[in-house]
C-alpha atoms as a PDB file:
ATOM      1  CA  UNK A   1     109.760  12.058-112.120  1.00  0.00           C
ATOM      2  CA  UNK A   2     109.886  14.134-115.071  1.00  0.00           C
ATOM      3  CA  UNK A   3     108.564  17.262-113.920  1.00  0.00           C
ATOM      4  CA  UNK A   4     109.436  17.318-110.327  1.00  0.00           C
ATOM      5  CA  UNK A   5     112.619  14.948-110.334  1.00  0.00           C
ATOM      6  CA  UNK A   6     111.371  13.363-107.590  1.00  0.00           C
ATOM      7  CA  UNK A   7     110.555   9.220-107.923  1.00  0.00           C
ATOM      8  CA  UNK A   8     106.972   8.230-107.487  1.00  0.00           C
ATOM      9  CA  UNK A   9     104.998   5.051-108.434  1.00  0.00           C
ATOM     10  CA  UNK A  10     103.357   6.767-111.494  1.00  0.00           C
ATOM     11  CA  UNK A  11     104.880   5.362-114.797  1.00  0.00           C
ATOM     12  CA  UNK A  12     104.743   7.046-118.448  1.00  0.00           C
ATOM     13  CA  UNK A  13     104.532   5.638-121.473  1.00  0.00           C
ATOM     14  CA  UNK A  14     106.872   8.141-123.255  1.00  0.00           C
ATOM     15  CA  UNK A  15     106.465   8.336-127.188  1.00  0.00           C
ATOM     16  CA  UNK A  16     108.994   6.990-129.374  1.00  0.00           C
ATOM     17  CA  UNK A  17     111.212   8.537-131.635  1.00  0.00           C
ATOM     18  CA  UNK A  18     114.192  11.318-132.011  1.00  0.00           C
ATOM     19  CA  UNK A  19     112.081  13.870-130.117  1.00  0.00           C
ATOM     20  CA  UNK A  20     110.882  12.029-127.201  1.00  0.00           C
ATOM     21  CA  UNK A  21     112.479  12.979-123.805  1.00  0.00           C
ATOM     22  CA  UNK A  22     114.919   9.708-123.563  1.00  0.00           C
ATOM     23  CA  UNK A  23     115.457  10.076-127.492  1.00  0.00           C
ATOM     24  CA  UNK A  24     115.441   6.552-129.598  1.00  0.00           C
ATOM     25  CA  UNK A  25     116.778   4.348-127.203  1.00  0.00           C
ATOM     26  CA  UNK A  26     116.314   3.121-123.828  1.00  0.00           C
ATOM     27  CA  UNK A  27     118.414   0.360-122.278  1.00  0.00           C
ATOM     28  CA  UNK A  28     116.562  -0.228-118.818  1.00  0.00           C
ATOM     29  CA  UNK A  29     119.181  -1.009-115.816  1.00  0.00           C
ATOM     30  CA  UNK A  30     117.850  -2.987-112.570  1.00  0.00           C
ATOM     31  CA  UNK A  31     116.109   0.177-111.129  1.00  0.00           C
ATOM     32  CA  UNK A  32     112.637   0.794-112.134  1.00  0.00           C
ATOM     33  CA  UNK A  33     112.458   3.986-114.060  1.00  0.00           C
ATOM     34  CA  UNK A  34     116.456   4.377-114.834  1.00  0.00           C
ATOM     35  CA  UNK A  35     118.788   3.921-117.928  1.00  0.00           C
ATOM     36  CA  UNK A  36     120.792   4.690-120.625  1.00  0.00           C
ATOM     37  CA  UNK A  37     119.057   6.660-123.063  1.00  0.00           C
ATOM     38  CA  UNK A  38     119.503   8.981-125.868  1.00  0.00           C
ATOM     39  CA  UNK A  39     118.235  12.632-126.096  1.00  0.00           C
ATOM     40  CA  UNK A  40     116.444  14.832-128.007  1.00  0.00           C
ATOM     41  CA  UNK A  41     118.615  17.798-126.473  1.00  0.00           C
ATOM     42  CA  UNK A  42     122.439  16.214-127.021  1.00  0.00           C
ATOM     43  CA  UNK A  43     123.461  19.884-125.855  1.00  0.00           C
ATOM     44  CA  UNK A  44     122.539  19.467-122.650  1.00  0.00           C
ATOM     45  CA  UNK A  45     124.485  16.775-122.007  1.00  0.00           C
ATOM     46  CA  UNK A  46     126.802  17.583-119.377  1.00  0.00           C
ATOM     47  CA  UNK A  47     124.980  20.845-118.820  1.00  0.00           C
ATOM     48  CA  UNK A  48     122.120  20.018-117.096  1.00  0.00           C
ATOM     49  CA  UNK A  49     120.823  17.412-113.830  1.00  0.00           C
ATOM     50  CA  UNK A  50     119.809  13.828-114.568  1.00  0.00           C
ATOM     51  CA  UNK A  51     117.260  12.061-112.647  1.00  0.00           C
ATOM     52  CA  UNK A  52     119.882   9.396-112.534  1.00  0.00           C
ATOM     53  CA  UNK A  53     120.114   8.151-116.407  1.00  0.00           C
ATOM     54  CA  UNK A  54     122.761   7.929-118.324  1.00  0.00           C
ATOM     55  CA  UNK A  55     121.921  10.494-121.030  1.00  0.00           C
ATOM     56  CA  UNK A  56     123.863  10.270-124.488  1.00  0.00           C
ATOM     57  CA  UNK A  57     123.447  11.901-127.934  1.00  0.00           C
ATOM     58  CA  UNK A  58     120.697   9.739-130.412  1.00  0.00           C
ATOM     59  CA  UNK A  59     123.891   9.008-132.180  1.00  0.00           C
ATOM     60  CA  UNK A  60     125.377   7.716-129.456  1.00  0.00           C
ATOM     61  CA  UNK A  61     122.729   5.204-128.159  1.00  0.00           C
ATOM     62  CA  UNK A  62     122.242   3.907-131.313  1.00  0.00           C
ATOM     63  CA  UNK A  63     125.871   2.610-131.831  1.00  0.00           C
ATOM     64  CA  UNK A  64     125.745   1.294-127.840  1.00  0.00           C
ATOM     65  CA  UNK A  65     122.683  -0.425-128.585  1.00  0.00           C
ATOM     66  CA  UNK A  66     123.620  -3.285-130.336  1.00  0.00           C
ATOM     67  CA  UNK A  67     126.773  -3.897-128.551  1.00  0.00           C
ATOM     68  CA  UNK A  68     124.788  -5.101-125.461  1.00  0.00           C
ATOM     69  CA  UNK A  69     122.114  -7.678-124.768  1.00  0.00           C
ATOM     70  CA  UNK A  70     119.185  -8.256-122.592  1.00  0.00           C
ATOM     71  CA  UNK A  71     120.976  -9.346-118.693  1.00  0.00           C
ATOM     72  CA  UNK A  72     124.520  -8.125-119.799  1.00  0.00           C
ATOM     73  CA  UNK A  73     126.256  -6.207-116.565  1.00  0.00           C
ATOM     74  CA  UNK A  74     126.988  -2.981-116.824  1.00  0.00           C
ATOM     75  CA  UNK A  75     129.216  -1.381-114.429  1.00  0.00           C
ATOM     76  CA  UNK A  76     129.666   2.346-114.041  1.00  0.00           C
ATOM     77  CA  UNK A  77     132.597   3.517-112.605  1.00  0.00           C
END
């Protein structure tokens, strides 16, 4: 999914911390493999495809995080 964008059954254990591809956070949502995340390239967002995350700055994620709980809804609009 990461290289190729395209969904597969392989899963990655991605490192943690403000360099890793989905940055320091990742709030899973009820598809396999998609979220909101932070980034370790907060340029970008905006500026380049998603593989259908929700992509915001470190900064960002970290204030969403604790504003939401495991099984809260999220609708995106």
């Amino acid at each position: 999914m990461l290289k190729r964008g395209e969904r597969t059954e392989d899963f990655y254990n991605l490192p943690p911390g403000p360099n890793s591809p989905v940055g320091i956070v990742w709030m899973g949502l009820n598809r396999p493999g998609v979220g909101i995340h932070g980034t370790s390239t907060p340029e970008t967002i905006g500026r380049s495809g998603s593989h259908g995350c929700i992509r915001l700055s470190n900064w960002d994620a970290a204030a969403l995080r604790p504003l939401v709980t495991a099984g809260v809804k999220v609708r995106i609009q």
